[in-house]
N, C-alpha and C. Protein backbone atom coordinates (compact mmCIF):
# COMPACT_ATOMS: atom_id res chain seq x y z
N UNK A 1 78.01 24.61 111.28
CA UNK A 1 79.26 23.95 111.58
C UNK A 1 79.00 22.57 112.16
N UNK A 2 77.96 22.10 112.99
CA UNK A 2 77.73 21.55 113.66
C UNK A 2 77.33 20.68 113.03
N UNK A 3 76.44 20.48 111.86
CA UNK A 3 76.47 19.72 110.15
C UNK A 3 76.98 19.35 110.03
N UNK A 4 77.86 19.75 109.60
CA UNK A 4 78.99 19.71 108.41
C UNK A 4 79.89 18.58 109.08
N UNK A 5 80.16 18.39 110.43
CA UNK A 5 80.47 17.76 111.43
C UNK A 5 79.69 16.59 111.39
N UNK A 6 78.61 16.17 111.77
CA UNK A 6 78.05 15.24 111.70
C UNK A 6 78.19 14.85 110.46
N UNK A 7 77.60 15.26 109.07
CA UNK A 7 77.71 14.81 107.63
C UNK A 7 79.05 14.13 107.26
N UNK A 8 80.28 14.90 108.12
CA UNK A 8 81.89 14.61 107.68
C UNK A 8 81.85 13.19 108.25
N UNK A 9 81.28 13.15 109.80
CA UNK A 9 81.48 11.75 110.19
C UNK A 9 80.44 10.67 109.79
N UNK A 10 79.30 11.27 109.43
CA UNK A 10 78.22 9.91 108.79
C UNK A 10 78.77 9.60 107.36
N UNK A 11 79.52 10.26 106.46
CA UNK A 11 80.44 9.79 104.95
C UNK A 11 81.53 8.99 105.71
N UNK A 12 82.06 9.79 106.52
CA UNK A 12 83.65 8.75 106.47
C UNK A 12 83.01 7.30 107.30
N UNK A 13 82.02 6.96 108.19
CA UNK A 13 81.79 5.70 108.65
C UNK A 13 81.35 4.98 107.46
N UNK A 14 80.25 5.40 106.63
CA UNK A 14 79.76 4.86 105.48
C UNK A 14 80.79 4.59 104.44
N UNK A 15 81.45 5.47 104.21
CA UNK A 15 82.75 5.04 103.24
C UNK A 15 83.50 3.75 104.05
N UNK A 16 83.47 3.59 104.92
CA UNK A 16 84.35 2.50 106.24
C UNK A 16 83.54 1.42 105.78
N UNK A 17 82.46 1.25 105.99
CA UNK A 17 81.67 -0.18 105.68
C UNK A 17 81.64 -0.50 104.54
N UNK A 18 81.54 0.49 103.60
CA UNK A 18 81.74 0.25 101.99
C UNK A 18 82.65 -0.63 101.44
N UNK A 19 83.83 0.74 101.86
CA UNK A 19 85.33 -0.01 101.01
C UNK A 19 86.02 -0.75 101.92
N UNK A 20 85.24 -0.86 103.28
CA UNK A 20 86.28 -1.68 104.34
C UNK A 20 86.56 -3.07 103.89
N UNK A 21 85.40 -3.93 103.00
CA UNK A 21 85.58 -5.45 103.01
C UNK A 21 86.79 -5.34 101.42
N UNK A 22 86.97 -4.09 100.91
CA UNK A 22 87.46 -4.32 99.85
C UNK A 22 89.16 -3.84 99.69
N UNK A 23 89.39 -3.57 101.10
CA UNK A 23 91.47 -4.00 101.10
C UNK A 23 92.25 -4.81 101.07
N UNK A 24 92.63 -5.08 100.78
CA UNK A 24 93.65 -5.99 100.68
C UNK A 24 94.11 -7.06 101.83
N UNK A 25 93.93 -6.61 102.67
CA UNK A 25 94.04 -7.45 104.34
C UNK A 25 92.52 -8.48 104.39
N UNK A 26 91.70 -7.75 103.73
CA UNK A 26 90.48 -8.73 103.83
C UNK A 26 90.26 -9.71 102.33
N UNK A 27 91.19 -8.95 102.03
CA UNK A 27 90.83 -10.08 100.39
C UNK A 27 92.00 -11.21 100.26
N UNK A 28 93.12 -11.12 101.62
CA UNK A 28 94.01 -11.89 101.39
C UNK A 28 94.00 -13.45 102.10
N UNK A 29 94.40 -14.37 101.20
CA UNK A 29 94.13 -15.85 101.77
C UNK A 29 94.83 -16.19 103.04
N UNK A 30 94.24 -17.01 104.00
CA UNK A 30 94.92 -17.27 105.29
C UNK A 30 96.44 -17.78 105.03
N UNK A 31 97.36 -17.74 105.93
CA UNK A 31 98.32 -19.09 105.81
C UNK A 31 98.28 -19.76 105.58
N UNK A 32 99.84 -19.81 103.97
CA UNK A 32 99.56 -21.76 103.82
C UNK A 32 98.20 -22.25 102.83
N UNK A 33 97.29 -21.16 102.80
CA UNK A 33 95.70 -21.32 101.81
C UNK A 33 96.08 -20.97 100.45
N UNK A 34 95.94 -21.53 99.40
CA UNK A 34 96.16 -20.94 98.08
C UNK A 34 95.07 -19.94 97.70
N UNK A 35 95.87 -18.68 96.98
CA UNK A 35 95.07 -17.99 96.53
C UNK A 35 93.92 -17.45 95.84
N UNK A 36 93.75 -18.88 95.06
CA UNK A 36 92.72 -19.31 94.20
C UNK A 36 92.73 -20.83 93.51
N UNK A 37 91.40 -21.05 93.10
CA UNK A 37 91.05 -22.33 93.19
C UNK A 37 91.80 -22.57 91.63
N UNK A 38 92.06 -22.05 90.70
CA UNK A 38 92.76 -21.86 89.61
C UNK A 38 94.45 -21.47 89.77
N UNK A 39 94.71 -22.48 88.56
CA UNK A 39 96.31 -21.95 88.46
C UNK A 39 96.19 -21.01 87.25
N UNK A 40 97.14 -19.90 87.62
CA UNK A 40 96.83 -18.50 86.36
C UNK A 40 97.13 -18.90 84.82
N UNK A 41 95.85 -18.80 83.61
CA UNK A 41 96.05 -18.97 82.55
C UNK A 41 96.08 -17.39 81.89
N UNK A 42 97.23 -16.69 81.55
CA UNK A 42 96.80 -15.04 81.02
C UNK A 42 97.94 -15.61 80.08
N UNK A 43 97.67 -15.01 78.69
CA UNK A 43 98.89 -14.67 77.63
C UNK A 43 98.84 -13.75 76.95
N UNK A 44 99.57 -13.52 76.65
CA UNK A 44 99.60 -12.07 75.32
C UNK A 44 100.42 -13.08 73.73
N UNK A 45 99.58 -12.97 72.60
CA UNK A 45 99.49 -13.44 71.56
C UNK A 45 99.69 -12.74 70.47
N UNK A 46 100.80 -12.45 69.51
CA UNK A 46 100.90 -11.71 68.71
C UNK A 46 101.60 -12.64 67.16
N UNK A 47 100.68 -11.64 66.34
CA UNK A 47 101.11 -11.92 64.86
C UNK A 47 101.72 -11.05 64.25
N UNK A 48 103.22 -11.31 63.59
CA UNK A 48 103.95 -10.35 62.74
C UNK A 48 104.48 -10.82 61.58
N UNK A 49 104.88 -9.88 60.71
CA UNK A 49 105.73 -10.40 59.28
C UNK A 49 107.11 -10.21 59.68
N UNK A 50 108.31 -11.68 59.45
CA UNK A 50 109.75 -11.62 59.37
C UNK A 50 110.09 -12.96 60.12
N UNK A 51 111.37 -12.82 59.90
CA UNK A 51 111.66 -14.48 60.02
C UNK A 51 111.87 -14.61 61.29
N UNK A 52 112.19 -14.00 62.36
CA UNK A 52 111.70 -14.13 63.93
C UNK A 52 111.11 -13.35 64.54
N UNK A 53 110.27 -13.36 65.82
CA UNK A 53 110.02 -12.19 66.56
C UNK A 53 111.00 -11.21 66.81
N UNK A 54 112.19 -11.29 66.84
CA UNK A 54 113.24 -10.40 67.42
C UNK A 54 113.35 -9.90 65.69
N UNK A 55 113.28 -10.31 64.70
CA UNK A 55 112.81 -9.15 63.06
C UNK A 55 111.88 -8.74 63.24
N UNK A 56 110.86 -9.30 63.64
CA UNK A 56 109.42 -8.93 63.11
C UNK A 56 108.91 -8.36 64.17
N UNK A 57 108.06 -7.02 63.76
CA UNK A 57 107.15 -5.54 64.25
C UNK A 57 105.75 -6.77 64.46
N UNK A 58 105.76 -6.67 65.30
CA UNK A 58 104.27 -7.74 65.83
C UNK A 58 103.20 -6.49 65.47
N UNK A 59 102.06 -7.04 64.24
CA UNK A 59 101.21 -6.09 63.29
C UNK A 59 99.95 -6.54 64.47
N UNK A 60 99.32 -7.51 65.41
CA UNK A 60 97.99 -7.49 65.79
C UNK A 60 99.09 -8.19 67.48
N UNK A 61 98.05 -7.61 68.41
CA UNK A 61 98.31 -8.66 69.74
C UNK A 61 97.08 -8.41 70.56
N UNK A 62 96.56 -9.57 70.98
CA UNK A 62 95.75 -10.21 71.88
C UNK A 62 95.98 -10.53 72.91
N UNK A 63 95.09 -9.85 74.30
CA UNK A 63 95.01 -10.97 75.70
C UNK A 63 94.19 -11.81 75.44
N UNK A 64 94.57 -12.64 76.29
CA UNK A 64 93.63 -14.14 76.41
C UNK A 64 94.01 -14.49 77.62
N UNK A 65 92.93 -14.84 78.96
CA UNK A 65 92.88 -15.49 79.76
C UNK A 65 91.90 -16.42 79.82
N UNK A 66 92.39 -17.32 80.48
CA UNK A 66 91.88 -18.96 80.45
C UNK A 66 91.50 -19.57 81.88
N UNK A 67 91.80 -19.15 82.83
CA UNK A 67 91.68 -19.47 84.34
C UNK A 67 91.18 -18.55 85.09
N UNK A 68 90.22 -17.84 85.39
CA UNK A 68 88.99 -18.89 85.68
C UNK A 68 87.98 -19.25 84.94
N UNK A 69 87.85 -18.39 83.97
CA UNK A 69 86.51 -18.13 82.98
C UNK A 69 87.50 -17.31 81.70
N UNK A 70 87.13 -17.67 80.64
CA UNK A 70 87.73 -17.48 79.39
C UNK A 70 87.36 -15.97 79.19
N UNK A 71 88.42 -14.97 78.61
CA UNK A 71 88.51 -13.71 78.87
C UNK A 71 89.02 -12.91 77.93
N UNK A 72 89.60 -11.62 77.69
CA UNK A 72 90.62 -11.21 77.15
C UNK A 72 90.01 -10.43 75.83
N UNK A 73 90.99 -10.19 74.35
CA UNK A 73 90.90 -9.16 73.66
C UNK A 73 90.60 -10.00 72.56
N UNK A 74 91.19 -11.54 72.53
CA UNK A 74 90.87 -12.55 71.71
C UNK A 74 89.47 -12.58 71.04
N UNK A 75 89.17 -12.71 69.93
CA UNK A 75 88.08 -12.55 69.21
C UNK A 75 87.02 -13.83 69.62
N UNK A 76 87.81 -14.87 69.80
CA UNK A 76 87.25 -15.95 69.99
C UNK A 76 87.50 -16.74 71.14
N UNK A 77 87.94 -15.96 72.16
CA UNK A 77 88.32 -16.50 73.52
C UNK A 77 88.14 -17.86 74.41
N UNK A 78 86.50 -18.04 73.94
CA UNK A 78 86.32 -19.46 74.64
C UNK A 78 86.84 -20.83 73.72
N UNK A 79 86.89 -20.65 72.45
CA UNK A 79 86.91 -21.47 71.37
C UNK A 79 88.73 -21.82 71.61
N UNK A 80 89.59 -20.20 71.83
CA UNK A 80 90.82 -20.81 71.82
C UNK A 80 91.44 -21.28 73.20
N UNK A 81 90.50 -21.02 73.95
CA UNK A 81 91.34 -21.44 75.42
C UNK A 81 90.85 -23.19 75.61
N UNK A 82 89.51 -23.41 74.79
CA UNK A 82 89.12 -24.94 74.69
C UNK A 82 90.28 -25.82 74.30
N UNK A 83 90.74 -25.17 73.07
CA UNK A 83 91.64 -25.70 72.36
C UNK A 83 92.98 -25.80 72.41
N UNK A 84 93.48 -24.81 73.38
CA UNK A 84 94.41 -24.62 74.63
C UNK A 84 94.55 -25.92 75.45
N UNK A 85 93.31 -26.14 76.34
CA UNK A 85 93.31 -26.85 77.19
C UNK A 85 92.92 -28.35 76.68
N UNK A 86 92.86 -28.52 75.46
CA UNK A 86 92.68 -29.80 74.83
C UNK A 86 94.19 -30.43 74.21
N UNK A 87 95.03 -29.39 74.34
CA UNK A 87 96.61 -30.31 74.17
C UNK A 87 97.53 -29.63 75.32
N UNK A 88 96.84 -29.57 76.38
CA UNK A 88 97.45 -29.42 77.53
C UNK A 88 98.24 -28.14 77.30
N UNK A 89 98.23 -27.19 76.82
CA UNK A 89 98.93 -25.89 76.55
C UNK A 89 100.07 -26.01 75.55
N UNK A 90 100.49 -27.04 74.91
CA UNK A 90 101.37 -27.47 74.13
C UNK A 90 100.71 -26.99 72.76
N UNK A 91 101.62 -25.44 72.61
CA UNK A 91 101.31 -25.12 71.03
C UNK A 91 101.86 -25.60 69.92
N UNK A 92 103.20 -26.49 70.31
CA UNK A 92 103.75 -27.05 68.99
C UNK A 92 102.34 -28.28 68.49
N UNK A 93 101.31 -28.65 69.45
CA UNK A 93 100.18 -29.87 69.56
C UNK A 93 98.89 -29.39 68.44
N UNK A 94 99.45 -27.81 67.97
CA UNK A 94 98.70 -27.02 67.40
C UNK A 94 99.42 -27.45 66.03
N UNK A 95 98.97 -27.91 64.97
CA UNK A 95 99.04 -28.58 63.77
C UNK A 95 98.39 -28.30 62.35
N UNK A 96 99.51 -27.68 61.49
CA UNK A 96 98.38 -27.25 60.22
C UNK A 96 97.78 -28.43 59.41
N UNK A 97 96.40 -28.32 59.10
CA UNK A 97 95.79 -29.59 58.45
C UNK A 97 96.29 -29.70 56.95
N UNK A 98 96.03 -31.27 57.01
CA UNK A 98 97.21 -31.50 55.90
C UNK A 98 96.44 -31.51 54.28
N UNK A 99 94.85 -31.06 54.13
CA UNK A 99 94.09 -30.96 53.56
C UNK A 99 94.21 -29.45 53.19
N UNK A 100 94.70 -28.59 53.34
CA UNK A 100 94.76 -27.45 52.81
C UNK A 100 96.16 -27.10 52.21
N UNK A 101 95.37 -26.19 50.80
CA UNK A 101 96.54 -26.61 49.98
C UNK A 101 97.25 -24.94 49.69
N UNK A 102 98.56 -24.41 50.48
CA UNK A 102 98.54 -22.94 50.37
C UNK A 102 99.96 -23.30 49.11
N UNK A 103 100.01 -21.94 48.54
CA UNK A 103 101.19 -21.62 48.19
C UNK A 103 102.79 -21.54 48.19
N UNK A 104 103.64 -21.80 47.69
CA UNK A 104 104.64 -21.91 47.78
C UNK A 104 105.62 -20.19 48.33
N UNK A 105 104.60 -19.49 48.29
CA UNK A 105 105.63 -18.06 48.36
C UNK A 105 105.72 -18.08 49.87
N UNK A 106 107.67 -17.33 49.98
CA UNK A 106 107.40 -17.19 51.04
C UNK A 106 107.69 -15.99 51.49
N UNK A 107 106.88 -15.60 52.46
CA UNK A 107 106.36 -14.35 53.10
C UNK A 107 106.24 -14.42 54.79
N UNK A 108 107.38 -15.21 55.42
CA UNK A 108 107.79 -15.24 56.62
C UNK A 108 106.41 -14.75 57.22
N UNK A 109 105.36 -15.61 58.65
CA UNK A 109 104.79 -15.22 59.13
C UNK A 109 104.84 -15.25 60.95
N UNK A 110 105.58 -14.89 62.20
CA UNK A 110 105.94 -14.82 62.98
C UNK A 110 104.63 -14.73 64.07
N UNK A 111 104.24 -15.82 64.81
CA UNK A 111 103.27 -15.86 66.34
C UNK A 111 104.15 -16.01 67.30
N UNK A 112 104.29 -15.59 68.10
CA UNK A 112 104.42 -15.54 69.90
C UNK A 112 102.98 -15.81 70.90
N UNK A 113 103.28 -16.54 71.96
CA UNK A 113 102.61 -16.48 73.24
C UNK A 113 103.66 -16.19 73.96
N UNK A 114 103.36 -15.27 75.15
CA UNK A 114 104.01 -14.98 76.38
C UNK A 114 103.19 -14.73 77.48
N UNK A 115 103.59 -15.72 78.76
CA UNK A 115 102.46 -15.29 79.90
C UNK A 115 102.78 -16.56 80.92
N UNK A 116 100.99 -16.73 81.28
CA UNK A 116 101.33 -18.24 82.06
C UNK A 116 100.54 -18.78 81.68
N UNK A 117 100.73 -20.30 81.57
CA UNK A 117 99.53 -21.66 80.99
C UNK A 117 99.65 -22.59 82.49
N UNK A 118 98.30 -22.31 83.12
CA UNK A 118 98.54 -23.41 84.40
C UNK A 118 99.67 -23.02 85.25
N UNK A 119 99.65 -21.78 85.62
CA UNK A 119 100.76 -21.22 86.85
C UNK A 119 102.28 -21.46 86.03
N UNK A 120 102.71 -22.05 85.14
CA UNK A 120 103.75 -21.93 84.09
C UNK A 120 104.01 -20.84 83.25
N UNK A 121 105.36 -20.47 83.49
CA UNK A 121 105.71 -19.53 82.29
C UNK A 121 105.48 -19.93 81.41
N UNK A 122 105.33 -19.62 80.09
CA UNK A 122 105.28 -19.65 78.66
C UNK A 122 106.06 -18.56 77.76
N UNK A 123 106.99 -19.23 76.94
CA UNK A 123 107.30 -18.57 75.69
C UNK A 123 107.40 -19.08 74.79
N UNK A 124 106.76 -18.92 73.96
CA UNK A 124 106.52 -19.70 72.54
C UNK A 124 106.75 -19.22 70.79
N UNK A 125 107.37 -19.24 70.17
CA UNK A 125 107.98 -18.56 69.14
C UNK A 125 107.48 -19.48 67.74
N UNK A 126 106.86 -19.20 66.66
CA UNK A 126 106.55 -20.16 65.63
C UNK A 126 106.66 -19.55 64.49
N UNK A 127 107.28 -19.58 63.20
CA UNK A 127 107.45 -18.98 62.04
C UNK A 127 106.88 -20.16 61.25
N UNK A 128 105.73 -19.25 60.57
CA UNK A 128 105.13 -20.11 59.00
C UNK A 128 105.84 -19.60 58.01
N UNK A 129 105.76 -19.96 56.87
CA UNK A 129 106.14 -19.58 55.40
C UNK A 129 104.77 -18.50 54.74
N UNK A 130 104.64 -18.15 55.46
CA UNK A 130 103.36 -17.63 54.88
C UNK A 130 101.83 -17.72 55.40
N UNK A 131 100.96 -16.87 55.42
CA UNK A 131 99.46 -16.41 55.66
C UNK A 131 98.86 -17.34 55.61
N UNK A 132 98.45 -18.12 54.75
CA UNK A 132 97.64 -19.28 54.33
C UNK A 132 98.38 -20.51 55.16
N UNK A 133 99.66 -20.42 55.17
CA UNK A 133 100.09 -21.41 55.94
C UNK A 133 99.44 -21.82 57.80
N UNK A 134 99.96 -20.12 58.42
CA UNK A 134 99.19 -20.24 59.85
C UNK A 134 97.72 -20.04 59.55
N UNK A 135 96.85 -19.73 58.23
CA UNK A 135 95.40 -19.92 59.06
C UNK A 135 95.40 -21.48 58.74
N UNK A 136 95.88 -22.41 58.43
CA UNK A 136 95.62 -23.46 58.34
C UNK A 136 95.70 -24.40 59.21
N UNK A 137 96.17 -24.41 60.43
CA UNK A 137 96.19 -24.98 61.87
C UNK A 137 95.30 -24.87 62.36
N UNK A 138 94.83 -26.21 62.64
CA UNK A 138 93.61 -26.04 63.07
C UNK A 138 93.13 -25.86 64.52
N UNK A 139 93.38 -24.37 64.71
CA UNK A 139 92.76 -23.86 65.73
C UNK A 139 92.79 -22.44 65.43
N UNK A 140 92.04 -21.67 66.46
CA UNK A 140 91.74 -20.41 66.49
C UNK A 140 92.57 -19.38 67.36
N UNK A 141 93.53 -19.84 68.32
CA UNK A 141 94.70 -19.78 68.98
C UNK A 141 94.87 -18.53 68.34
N UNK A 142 95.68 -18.70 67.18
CA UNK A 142 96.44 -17.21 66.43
C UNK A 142 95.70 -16.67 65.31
N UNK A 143 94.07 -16.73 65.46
CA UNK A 143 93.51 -16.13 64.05
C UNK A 143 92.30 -15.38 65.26
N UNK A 144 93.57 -13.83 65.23
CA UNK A 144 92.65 -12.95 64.94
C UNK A 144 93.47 -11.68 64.24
């Protein structure tokens, strides 16, 4: 009994020093201190078929975070948050090249971002005419 006693109190002090630096009271910034040296870049990115998101069944979606270190479900994460942060988060800045030559059919193709770019909300809504149309922007943003 007298064990079991000691053992109960040498775990629960050891569990104390362990998880003590890791609550919330110790992980929280002083007054007035910002919480981090980054403003939050997280989005959720999705591709669907139909002429808006509110038609269209979003067929693939991606996280992507960008603040602090490039992150997420994105195939190509560092490549699209570069390219993110190279037109200041402005996806309309995202542009299909005028050298590629797609088809005339159209087959409604529907991207969304939703999240934050630089501590900013974001909602972003874009309909192509078609497949060949959005891989043709040149970025990696919405190709996965």
């Amino acid at each position: 009994m007298r064990n079991t006693a000691r053992w109960a109190a040498a775990l629960g002090l050891t569990a104390t020093a362990v998880c003590g630096p890791l609550t919330g009271a110790a992980l929280a910034a002083p007054s007035g201190a910002p919480a981090s040296l980054y403003a939050p870049s997280a989005l959720v990115l999705t591709v669907g078929h139909g002429e808006n998101a509110a038609a269209a069944t979003p067929e693939r979606a991606v996280t992507l975070t960008c603040a602090p270190s490039s992150s997420g479900t994105h195939p190509a994460a560092v490549q699209a948050c570069a390219e993110l942060r190279g037109v200041g988060g402005n996806f309309d800045a995202l542009v299909p090249r005028p050298d590629v030559l797609c088809t005339k059919e159209y087959n409604p193709v529907v991207v969304t971002a939703a999240g934050v770019w630089q501590g900013k909300r974001v909602a972003y809504e874009r309909t192509f005419a078609n497949e060949c149309v959005k891989n043709a922007v040149v970025s990696s943003v919405f190709s996965f």
